[in-house]
Protein backbone atom coordinates (compact mmCIF):
# COMPACT_ATOMS: atom_id res chain seq x y z
CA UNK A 1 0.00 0.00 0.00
CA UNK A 2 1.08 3.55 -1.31
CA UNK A 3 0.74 6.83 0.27
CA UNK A 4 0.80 9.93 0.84
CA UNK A 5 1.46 12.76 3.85
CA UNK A 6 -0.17 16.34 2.43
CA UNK A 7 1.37 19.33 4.25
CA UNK A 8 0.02 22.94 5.16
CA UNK A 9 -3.65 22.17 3.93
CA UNK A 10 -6.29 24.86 3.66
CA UNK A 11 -8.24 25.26 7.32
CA UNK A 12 -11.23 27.10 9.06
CA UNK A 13 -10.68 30.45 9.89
CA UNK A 14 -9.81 30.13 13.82
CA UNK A 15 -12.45 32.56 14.86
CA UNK A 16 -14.95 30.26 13.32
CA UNK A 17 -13.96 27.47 15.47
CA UNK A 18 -13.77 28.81 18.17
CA UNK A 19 -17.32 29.97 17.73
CA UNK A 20 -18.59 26.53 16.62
CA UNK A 21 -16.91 25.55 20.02
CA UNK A 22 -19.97 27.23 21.98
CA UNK A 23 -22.69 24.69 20.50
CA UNK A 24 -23.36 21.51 21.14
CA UNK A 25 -22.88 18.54 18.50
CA UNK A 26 -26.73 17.84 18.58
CA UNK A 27 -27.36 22.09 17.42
CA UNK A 28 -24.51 21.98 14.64
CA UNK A 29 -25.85 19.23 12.99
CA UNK A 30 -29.42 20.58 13.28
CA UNK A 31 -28.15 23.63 11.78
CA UNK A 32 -25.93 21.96 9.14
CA UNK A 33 -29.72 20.19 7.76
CA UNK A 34 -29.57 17.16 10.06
CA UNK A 35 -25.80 16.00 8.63
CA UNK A 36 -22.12 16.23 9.15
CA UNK A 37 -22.72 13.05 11.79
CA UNK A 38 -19.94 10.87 12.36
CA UNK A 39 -22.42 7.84 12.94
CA UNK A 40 -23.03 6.61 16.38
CA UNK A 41 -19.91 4.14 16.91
CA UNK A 42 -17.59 6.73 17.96
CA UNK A 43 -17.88 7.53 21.98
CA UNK A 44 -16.19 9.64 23.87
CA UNK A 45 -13.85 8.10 26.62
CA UNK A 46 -14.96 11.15 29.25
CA UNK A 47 -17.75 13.07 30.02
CA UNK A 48 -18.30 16.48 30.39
CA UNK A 49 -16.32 17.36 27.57
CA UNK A 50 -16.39 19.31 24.18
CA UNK A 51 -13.90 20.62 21.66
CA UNK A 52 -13.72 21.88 18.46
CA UNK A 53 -10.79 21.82 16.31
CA UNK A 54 -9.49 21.39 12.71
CA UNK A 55 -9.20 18.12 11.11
CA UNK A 56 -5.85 16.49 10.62
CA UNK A 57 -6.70 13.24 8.76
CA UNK A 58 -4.85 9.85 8.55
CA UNK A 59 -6.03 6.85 6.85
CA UNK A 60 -3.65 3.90 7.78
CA UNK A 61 -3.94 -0.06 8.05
CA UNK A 62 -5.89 -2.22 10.28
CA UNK A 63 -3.59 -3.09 13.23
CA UNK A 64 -0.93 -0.58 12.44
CA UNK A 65 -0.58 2.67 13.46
CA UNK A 66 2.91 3.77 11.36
CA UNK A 67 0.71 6.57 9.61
CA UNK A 68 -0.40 8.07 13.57
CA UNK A 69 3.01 8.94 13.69
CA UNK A 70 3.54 10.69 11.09
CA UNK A 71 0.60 12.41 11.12
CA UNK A 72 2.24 13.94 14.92
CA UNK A 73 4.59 16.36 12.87
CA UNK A 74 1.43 17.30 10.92
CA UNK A 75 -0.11 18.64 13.98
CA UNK A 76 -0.04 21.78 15.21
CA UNK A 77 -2.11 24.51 17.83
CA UNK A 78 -6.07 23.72 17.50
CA UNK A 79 -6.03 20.43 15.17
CA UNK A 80 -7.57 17.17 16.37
CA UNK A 81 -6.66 14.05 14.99
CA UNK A 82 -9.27 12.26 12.82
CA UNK A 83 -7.67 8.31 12.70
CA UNK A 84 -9.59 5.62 10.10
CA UNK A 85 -8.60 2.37 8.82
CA UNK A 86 -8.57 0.72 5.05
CA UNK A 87 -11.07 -1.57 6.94
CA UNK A 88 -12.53 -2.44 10.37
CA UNK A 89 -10.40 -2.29 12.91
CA UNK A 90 -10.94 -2.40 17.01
CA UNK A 91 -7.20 -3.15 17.91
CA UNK A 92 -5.94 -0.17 20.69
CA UNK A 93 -3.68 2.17 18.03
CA UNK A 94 -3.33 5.48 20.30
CA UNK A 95 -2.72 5.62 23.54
CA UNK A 96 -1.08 7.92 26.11
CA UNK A 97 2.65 8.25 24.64
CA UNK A 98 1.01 9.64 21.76
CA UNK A 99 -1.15 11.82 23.79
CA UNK A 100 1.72 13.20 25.42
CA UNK A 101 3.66 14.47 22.05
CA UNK A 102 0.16 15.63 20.49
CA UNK A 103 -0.59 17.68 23.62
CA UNK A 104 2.98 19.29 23.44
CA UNK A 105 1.71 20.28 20.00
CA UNK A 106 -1.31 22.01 20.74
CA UNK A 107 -3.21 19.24 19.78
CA UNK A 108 -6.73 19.20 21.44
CA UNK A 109 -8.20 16.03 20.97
CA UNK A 110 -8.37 12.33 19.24
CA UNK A 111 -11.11 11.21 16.52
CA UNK A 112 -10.67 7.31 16.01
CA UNK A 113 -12.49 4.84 14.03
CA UNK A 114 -10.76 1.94 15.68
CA UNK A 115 -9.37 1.39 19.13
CA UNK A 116 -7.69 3.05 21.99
CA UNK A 117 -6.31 2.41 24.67
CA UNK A 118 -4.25 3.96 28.48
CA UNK A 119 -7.86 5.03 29.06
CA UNK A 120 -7.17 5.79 32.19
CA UNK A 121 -4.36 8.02 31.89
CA UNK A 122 -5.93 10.05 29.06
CA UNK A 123 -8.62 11.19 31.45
CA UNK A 124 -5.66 11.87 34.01
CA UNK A 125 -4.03 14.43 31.51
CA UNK A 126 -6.99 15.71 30.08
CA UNK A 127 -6.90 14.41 26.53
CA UNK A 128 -10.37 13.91 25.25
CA UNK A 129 -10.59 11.11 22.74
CA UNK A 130 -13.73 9.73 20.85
CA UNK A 131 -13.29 6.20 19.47
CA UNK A 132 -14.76 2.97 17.78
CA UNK A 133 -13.68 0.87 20.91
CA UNK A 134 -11.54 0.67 23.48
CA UNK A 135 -8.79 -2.45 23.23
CA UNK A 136 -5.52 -2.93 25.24
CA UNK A 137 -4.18 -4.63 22.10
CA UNK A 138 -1.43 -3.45 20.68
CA UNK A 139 -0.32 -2.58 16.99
CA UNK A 140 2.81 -2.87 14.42
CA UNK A 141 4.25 0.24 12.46
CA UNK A 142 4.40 -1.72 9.31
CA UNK A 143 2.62 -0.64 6.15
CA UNK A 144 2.30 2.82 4.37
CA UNK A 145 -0.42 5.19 4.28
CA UNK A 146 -1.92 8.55 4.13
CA UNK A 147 -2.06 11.84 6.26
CA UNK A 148 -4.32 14.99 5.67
CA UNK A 149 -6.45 13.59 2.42
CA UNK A 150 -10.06 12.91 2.72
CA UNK A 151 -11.19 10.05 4.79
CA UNK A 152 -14.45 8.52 5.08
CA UNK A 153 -16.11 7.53 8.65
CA UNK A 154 -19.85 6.93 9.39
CA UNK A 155 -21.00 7.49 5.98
CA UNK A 156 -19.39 11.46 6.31
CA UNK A 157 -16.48 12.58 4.24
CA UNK A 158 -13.64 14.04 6.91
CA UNK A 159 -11.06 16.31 4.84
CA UNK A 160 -7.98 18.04 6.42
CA UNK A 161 -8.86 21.31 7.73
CA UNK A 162 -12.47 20.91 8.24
CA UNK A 163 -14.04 21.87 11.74
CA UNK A 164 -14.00 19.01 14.09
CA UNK A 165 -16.99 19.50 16.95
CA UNK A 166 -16.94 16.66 19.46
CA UNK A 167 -19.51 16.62 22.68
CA UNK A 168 -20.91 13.62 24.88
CA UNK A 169 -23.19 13.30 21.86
CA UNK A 170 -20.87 12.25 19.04
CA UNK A 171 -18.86 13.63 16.77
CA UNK A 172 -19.85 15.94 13.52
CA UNK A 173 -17.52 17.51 10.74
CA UNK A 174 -18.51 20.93 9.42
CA UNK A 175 -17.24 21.48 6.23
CA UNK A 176 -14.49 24.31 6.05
CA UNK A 177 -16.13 26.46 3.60
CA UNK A 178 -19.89 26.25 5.56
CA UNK A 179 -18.44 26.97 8.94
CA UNK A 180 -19.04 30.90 9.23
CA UNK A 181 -22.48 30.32 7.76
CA UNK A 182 -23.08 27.25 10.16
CA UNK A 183 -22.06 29.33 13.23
CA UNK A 184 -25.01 31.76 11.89
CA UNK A 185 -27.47 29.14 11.67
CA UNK A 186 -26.29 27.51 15.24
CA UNK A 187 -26.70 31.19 16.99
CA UNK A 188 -30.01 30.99 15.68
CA UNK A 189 -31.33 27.93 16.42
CA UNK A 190 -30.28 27.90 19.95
CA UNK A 191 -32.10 31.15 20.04
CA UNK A 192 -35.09 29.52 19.05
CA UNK A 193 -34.61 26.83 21.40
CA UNK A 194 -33.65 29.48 24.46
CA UNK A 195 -37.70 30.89 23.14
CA UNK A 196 -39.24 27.41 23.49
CA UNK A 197 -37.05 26.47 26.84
CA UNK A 198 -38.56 29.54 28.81
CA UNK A 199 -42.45 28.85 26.63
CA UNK A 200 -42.06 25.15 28.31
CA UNK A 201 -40.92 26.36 31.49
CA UNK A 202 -44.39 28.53 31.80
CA UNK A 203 -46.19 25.08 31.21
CA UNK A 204 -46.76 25.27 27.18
CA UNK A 205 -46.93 21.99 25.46
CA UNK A 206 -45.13 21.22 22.41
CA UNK A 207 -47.98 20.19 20.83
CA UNK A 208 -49.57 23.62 20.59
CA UNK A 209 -46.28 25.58 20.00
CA UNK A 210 -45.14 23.46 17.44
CA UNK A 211 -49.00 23.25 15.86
CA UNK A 212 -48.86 19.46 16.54
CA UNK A 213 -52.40 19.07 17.32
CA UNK A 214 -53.23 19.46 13.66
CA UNK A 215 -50.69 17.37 12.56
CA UNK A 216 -51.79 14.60 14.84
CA UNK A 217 -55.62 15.19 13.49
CA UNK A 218 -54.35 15.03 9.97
CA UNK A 219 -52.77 11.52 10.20
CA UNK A 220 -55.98 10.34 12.04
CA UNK A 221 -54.92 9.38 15.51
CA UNK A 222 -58.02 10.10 17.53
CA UNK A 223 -58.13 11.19 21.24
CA UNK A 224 -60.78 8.74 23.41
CA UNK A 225 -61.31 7.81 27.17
CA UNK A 226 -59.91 4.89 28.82
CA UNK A 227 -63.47 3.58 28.98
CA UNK A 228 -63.66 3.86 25.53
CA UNK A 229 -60.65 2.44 24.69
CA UNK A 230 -60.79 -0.38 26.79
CA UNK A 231 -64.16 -1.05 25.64
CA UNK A 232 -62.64 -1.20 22.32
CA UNK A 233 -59.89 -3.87 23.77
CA UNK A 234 -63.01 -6.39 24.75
CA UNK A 235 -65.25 -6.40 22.13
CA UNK A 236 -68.06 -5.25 23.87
């Protein structure tokens, strides 16, 4: 297997990040049209925890994780490392050494379609890492392959420099070129949200803020009593 390692890609404008930072995963992706999700196999080691960062991408061989380090000089203040494999893979390819020099680096977090491991101690340092699984097995540096091209993970195409938002929620990429707009669109839909928190908290119901009732009466589901209903149930 070939390769390739891409230096000084295009990224996000900083500010932009940083702004994206503010929302949850859950928000940008509701903003974004209901995409950008990273599929529901990647879970965060921690809790409590978001970040935001650009993507540095590495696409490398099951069981191997040569290509993790030399993605490490690719890294630099604000990335987070976005990890896949030619195919599945659960076997523990990052763990706390590599932590260690992609902290030194600025580096603010781990994206990992396959295993990790030194759970523990990431926590301990503070290194937030979403992954596939979590595996004390180990790994070879072996076979050749690629750093910062595009990289495909739960049916979402990762490139280098695109914004990486991570939450307890999952994982979503925002497209470089759509992250000032989707920092627009996230402001505004949390406002909304803020407008239906405090309409909730003085006891409206979703069903008449949101117009449900007609909905409901459209599609035919009917309102009766529990007499009625279990009348129904016995056939009398």
């Amino acid at each position: 297997m070939s390769g390739v390692v891409v230096t000084n890609p295009p990224k996000a404008d900083a500010k932009d990040v940083e702004a994206l930072a503010g929302y949850g995963v859950a928000t940008v992706s509701e903003a974004m049209g209901r995409t950008g999700l990273l599929g529901t196999e990647l879970r965060p080691i921690q809790q409590g925890i978001r970040v935001a960062g650009t993507a540095v991408t590495v696409i490398g061989w099951p069981g191997d994780n040569l290509m993790i380090h030399a993605a490490v000089e690719q890294c630099g203040d604000g990335d987070i490392l976005v990890v896949t494999t030619t195919s599945p893979s659960t076997d523990g390819m990052f763990g706390e050494l590599f932590a260690t020099a992609l902290r030194q680096r600025g580096v603010r977090g781990l994206v990992i379609n396959a295993g990790v491991r030194d759970t523990q101690e990431l926590r301990e340092m503070g290194f937030p890492a979403w992954a596939r699984a979590v595996s004390a097995q180990g790994t070879v540096k072996a076979t050749g392959g690629s750093v910062n091209v595009p990289v495909a993970i739960g049916g979402q195409v990762v490139r280098p420099g695109d914004v990486i938002l991570a939450d307890d929620d999952g994982v979503v990429v925002v497209p470089r070129e759509r992250a000032r707009e989707t920092v627009a669109k996230s402001e505004a839909r949390e406002a909304k949200e803020a407008r239906s928190r405090a309409a909730f908290l003085d006891g409206e119901l979703g069903l008449d803020r949101y117009g449900l009732r007609d909905t409901l009466k459209r599609l035919g589901v009917e309102y009766v009593s529990y007499e009625e209903y279990a009348g129904e149930g016995t056939g009398s």
